[in-house]
Protein backbone atom coordinates (compact mmCIF):
# COMPACT_ATOMS: atom_id res chain seq x y z
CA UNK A 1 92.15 68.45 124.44
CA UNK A 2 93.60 71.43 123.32
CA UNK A 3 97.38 72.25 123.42
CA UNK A 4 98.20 76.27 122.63
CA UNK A 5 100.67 78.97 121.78
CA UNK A 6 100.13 81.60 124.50
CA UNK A 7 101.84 84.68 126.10
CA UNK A 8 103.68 84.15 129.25
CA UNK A 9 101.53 86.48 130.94
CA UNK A 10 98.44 84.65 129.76
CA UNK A 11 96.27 84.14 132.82
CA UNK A 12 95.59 79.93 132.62
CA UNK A 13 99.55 79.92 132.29
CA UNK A 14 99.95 82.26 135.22
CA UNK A 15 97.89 80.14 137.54
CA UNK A 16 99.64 76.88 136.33
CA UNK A 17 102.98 77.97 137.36
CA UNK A 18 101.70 78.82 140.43
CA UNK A 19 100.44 75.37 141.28
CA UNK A 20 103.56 74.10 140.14
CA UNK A 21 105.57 76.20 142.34
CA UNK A 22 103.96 75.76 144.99
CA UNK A 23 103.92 71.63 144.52
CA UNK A 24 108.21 72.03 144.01
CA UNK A 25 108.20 74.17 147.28
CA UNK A 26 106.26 71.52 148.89
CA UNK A 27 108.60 68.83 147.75
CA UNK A 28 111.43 70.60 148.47
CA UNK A 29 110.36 72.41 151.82
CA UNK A 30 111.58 75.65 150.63
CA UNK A 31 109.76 78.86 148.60
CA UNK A 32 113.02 78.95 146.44
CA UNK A 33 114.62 75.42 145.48
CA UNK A 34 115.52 77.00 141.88
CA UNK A 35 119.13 76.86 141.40
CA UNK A 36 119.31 79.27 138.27
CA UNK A 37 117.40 82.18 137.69
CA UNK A 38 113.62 82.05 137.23
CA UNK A 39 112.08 82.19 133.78
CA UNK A 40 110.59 85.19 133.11
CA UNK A 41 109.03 86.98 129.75
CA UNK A 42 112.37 88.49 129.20
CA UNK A 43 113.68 84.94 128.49
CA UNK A 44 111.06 82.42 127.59
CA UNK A 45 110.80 81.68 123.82
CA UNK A 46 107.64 80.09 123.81
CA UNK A 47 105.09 78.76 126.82
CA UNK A 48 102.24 76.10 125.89
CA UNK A 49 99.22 75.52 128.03
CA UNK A 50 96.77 72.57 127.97
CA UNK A 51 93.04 72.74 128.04
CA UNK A 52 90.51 70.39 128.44
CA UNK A 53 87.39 70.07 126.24
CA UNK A 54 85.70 72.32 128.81
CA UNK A 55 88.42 74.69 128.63
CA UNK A 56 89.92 74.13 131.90
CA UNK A 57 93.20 74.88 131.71
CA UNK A 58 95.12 71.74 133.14
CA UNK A 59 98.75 72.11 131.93
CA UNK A 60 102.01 73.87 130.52
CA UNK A 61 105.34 73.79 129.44
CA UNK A 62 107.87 76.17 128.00
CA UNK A 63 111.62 76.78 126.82
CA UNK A 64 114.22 79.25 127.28
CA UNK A 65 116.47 79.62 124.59
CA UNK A 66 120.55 78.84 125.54
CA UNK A 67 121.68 79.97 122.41
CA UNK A 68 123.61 77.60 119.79
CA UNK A 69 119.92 75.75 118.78
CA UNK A 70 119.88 74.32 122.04
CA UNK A 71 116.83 74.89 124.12
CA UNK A 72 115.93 74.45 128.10
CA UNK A 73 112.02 72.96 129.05
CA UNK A 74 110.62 75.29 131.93
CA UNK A 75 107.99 75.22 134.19
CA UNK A 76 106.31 71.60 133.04
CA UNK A 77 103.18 71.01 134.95
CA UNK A 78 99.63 68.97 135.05
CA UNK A 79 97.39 69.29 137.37
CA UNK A 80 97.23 66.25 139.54
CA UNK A 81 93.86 65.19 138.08
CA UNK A 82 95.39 64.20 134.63
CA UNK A 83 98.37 63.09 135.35
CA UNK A 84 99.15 59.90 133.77
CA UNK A 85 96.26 61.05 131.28
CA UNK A 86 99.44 61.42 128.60
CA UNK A 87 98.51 65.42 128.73
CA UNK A 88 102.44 66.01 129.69
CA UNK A 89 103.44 63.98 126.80
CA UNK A 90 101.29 65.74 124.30
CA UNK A 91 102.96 69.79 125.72
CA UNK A 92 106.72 68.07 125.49
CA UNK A 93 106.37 66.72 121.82
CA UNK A 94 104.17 70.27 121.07
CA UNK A 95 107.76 72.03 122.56
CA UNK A 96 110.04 69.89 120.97
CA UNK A 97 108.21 70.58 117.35
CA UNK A 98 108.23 74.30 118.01
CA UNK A 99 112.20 73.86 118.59
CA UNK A 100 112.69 72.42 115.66
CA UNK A 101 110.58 74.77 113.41
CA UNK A 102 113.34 76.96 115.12
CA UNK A 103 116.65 74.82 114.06
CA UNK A 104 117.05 74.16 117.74
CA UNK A 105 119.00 70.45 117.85
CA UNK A 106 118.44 69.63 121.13
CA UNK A 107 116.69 70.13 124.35
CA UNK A 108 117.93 70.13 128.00
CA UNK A 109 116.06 70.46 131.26
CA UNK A 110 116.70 70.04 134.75
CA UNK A 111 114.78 68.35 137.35
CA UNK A 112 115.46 66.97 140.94
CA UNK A 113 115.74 64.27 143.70
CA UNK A 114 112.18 64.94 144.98
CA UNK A 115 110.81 64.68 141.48
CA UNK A 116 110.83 60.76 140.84
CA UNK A 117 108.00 60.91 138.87
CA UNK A 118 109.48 63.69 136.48
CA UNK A 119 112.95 61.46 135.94
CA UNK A 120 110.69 58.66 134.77
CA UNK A 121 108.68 60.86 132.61
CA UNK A 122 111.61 62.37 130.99
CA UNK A 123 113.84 59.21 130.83
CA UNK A 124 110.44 57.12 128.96
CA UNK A 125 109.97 60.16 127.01
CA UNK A 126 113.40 59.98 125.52
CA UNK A 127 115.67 62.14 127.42
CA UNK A 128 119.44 60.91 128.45
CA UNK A 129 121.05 61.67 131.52
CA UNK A 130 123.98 64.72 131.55
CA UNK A 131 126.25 66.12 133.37
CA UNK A 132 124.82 69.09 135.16
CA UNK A 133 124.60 72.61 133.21
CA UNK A 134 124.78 76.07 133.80
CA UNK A 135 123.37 77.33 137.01
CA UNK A 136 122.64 72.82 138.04
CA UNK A 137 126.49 72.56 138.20
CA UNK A 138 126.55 72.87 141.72
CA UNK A 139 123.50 71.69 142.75
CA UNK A 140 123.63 68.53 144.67
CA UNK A 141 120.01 67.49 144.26
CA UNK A 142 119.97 68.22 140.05
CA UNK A 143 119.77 65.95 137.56
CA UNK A 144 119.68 66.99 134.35
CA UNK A 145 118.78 65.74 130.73
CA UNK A 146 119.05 65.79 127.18
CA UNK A 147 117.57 64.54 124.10
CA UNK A 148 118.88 65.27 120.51
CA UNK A 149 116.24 66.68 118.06
């Protein structure tokens, strides 16, 4: 397993969103469930992506930087094959030591009330419960997270 450094455009992290999209608009029953605005090149400090020994691509992460050393995790994603493999928990810690090479102190994220399995991941991989943020404010079905670096 191999966890790398890669632009957003890269084509493994390309196709990995797009699986993950299209998992959250199956969960959610809508195209769009993202209450903020979409991460994008423009705004992405850094994006990871997983690959297996055989170079399959298999998953990804990213953050967006909110300013003040605080930094948001975007577009988290394995494939379902290697989930529970501890692949996701590998890309978090590889994000959260690439924040703080950066000074960040902390790291937020949001995730929702379809998404059981991503509260439990989050929660047993250190991350509290907040108070929603930003764009989540008003979002009934948001919960979001911290966890001090």
């Amino acid at each position: 397993m191999k966890i790398e450094q890669v632009p957003w455009d890269d084509s493994d992290a390309v196709a990995l969103r797009t699986l993950q999209r299209a998992e959250i608009a199956l969960r959610y029953g809508t195209p769009d469930s993202e209450p903020g605005v979409a991460p994008s090149a423009a705004d992405i400090a850094v994006f990871f992506v997983a690959h297996e020994d055989d170079g399959s691509a298999v998953g990804c992460g990213g953050l967006r930087d909110l300013g003040g050393g605080v930094g948001e995790v975007k577009r988290m994603y394995v494939t379902p094959a290697f989930r529970g493999s501890g692949i996701a928990l590998r890309i978090l810690r590889a994000l959260e030591d690439w924040a703080r090479g950066q000074e960040w102190t902390s790291l937020r994220l949001e995730t929702g009330d379809a998404q059981p399995d991503a509260v439990r991941f989050y929660t047993r991989s250190g991350y509290e419960p907040i108070p929603a943020f930003g764009a989540y404010a008003d979002s009934a079905r948001s919960f979001c997270f911290e966890r001090l670096l």
